[in-house]
N, C-alpha and C. Protein backbone atom coordinates (compact mmCIF):
# COMPACT_ATOMS: atom_id res chain seq x y z
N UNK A 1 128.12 104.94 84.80
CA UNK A 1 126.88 105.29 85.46
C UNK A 1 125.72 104.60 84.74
N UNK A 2 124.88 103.81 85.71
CA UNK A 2 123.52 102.95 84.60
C UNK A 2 122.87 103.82 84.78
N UNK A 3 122.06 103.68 84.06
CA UNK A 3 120.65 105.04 84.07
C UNK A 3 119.82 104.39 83.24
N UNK A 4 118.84 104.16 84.25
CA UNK A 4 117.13 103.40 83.46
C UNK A 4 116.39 104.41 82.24
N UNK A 5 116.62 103.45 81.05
CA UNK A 5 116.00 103.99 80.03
C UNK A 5 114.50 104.02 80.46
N UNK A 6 113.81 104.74 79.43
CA UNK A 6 112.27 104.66 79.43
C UNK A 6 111.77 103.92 77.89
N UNK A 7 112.72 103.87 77.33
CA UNK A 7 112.74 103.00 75.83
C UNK A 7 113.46 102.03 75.53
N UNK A 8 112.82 100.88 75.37
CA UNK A 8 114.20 99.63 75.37
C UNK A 8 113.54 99.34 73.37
N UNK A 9 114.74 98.12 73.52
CA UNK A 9 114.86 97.91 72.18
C UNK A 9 113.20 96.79 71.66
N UNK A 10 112.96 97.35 70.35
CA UNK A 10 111.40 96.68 69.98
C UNK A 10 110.62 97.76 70.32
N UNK A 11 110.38 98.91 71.04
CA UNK A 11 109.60 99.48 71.15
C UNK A 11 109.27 100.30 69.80
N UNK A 12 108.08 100.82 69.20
CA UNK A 12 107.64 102.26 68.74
C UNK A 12 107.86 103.12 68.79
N UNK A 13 108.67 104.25 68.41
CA UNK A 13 108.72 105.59 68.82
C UNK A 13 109.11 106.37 67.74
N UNK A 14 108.40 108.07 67.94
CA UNK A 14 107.95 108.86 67.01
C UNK A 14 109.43 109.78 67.22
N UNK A 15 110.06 110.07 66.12
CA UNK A 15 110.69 111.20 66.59
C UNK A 15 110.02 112.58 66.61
N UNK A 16 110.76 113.35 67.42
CA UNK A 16 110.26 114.38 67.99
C UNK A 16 110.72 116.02 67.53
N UNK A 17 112.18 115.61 66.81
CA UNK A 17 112.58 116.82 66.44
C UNK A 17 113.80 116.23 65.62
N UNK A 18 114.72 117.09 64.85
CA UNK A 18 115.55 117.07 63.80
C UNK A 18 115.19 116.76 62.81
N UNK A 19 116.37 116.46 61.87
CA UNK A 19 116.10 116.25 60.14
C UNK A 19 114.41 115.25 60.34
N UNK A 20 114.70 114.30 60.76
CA UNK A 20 113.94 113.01 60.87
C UNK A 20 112.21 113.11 61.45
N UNK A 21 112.17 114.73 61.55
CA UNK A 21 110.93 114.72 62.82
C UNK A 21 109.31 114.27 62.38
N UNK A 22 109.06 113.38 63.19
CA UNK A 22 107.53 113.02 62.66
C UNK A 22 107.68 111.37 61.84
N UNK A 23 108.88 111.30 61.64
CA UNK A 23 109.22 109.79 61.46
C UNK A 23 108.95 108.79 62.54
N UNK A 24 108.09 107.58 62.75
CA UNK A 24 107.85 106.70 63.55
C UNK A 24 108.52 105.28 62.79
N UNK A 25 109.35 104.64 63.67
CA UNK A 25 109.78 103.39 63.19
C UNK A 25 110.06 102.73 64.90
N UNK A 26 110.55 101.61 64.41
CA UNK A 26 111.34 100.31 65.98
C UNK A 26 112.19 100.63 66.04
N UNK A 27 112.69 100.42 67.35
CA UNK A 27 114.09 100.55 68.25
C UNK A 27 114.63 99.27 68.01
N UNK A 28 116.14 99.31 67.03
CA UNK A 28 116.43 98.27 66.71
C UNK A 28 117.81 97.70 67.49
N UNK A 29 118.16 98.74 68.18
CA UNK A 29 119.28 98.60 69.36
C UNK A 29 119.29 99.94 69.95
N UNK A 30 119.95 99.80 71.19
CA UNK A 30 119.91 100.84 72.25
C UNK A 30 121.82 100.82 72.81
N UNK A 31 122.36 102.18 73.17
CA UNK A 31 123.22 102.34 73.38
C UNK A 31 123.18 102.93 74.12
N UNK A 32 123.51 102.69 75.74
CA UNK A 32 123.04 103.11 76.96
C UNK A 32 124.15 104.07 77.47
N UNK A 33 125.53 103.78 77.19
CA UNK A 33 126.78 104.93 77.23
C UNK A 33 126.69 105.65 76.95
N UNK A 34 126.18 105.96 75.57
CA UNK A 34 126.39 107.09 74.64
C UNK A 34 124.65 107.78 74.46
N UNK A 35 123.86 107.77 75.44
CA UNK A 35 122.63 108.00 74.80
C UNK A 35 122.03 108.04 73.42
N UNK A 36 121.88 106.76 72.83
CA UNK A 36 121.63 106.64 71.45
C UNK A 36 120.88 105.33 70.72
N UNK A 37 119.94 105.48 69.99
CA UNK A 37 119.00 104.69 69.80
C UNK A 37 119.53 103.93 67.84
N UNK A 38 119.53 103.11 67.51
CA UNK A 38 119.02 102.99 66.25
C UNK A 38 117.53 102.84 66.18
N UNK A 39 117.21 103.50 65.06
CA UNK A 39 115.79 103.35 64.80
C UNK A 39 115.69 103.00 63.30
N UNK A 40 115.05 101.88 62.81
CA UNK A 40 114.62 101.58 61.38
C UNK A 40 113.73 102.67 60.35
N UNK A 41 114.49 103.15 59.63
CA UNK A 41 114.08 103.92 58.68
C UNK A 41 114.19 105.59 59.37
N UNK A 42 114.66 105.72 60.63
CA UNK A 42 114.76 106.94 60.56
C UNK A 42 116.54 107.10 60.78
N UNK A 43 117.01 108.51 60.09
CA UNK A 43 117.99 109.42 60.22
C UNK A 43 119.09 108.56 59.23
N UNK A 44 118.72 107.89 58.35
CA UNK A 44 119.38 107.10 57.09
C UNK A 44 120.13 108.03 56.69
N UNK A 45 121.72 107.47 56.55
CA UNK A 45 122.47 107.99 55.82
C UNK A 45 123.41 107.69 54.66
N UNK A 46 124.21 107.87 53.87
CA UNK A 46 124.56 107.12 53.01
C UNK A 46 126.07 106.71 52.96
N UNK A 47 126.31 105.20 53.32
CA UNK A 47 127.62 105.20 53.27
C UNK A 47 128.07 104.59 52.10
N UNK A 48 129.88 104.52 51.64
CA UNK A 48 129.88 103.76 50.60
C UNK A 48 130.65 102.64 50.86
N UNK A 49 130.25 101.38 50.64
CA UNK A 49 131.03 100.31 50.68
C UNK A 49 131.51 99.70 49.95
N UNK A 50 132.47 98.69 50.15
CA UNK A 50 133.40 98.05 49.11
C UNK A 50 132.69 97.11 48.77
N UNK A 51 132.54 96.17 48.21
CA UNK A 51 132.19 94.93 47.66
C UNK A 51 132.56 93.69 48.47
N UNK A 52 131.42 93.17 49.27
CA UNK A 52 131.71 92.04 50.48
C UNK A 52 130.74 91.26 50.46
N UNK A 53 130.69 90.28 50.97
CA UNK A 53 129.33 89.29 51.18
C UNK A 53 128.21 89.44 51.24
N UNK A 54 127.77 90.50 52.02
CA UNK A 54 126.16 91.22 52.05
C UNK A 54 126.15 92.22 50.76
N UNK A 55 126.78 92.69 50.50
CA UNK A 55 126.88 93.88 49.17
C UNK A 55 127.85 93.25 48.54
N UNK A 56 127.56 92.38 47.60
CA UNK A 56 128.39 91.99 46.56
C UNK A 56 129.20 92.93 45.65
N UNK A 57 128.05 93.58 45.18
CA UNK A 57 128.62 95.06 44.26
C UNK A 57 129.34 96.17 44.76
N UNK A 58 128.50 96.20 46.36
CA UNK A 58 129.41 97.56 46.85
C UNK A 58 128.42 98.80 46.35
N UNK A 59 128.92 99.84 46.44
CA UNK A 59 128.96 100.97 45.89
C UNK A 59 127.73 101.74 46.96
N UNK A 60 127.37 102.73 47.13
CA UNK A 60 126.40 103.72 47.80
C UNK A 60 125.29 102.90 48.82
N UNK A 61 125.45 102.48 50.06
CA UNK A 61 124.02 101.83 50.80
C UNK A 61 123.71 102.83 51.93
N UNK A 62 122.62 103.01 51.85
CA UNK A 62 121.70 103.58 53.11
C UNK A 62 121.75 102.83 54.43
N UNK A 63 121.95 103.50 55.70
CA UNK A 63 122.07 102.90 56.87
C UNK A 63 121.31 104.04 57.56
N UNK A 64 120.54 103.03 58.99
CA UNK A 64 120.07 103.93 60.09
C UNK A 64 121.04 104.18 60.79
N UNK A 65 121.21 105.73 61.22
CA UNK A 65 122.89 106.12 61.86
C UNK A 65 122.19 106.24 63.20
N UNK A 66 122.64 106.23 64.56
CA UNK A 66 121.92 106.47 65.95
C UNK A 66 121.42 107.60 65.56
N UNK A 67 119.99 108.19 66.62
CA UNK A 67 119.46 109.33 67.33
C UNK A 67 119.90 109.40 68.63
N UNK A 68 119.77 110.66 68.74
CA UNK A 68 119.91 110.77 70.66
C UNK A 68 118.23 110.30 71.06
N UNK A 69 118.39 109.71 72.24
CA UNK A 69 117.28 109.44 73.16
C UNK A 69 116.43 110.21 73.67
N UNK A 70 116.89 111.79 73.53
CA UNK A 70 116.58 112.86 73.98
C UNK A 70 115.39 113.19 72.67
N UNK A 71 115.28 112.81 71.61
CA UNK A 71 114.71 112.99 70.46
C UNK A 71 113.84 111.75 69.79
N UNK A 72 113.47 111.40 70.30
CA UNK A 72 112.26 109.83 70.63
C UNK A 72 111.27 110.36 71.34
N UNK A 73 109.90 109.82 71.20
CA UNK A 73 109.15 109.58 72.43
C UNK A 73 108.44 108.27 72.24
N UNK A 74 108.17 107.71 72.94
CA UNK A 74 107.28 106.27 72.38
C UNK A 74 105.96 106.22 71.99
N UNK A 75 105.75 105.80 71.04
CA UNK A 75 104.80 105.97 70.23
C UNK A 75 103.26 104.64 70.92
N UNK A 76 102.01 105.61 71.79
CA UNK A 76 101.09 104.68 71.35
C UNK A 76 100.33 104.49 70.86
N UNK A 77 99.68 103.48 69.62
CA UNK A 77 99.01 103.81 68.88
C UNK A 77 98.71 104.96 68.09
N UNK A 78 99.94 105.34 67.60
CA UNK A 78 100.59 106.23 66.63
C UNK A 78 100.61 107.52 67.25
N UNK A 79 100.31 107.86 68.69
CA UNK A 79 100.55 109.55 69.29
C UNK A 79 101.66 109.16 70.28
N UNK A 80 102.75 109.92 70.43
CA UNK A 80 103.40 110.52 70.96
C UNK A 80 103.08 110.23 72.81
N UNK A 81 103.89 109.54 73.69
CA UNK A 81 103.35 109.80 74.90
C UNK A 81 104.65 109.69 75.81
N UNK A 82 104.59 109.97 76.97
CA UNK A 82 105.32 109.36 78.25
C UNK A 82 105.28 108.87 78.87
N UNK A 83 106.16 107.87 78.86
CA UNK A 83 106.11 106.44 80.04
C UNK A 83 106.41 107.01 81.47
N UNK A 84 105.82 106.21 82.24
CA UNK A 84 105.99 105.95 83.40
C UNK A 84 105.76 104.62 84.01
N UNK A 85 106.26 104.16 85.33
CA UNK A 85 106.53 102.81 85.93
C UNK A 85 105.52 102.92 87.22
N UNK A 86 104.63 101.37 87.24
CA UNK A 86 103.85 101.11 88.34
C UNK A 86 104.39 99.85 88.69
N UNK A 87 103.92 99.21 90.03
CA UNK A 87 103.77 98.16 90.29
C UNK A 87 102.46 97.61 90.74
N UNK A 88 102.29 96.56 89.64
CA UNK A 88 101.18 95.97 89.33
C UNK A 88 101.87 94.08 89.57
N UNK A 89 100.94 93.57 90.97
CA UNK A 89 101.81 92.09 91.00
C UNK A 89 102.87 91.86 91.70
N UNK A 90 103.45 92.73 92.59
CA UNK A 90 104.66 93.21 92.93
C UNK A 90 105.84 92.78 91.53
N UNK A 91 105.58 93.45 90.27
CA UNK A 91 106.19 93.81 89.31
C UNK A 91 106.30 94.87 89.08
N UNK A 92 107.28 95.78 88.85
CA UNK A 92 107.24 97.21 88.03
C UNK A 92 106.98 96.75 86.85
N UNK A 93 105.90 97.34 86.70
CA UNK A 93 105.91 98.02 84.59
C UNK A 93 105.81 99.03 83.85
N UNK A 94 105.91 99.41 82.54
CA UNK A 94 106.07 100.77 82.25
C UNK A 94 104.23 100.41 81.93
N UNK A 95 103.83 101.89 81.81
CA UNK A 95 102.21 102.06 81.15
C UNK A 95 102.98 103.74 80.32
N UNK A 96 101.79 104.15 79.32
CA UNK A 96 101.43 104.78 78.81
C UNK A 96 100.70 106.25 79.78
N UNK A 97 101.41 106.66 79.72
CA UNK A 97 101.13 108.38 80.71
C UNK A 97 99.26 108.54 80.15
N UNK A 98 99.49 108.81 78.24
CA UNK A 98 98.14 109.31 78.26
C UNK A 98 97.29 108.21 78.17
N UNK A 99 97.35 106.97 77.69
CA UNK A 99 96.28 106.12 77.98
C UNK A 99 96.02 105.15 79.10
N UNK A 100 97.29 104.75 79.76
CA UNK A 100 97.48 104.48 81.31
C UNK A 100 97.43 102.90 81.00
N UNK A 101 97.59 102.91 79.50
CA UNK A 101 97.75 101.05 79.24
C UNK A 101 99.17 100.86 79.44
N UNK A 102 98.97 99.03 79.76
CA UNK A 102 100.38 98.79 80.27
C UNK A 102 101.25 98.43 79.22
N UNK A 103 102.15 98.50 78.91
CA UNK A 103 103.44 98.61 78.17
C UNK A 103 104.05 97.14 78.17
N UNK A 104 103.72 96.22 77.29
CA UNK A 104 104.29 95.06 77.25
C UNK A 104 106.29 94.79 76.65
């Protein structure tokens, strides 16, 4: 089943609730099956790895683990808002609910 996100990857967004809440970082991939976002610097967890090419040494690294999508909102200009879609040009685009700017 596709189902149109309202957050694609590169966007801003604040989380909204859990461990992580009030954390704002980028959408650094999107997982559209599983409703689930990576986001940079939020919901870091710690895995341990062996000693390989990127981690020579190995031992304890921090990773962003997914959020649900359900726990985002997109961030503009650092508040919290909801997208919605116009057509402007005979283009749909997303804008900004509370400031009604358009969403590049």
């Amino acid at each position: 089943m596709s189902v149109k996100l309202k957050i694609k990857k590169g966007d801003t967004v604040i989380v909204i609730s859990g461990e992580s809440k009030g954390k704002s970082g980028k959408i650094v991939e999107v997982d559209k099956d599983k409703g689930r976002a990576v986001v940079e610097g939020v919901n870091l967890v710690k895995k341990h790895s062996k000693p390989n090419s990127k981690y020579p040494q190995g031992g304890i690294v921090e990773i962003a683990a997914p959020i649900h999508l359900s726990n985002l909102k997109f961030s503009d200009s650092g508040k919290a808002t909801r997208i919605g879609r116009r057509v402007e040009d005979d283009k749909v685009v997303r804008y900004s609910k509370k400031s009604s700017n358009t969403i590049k």
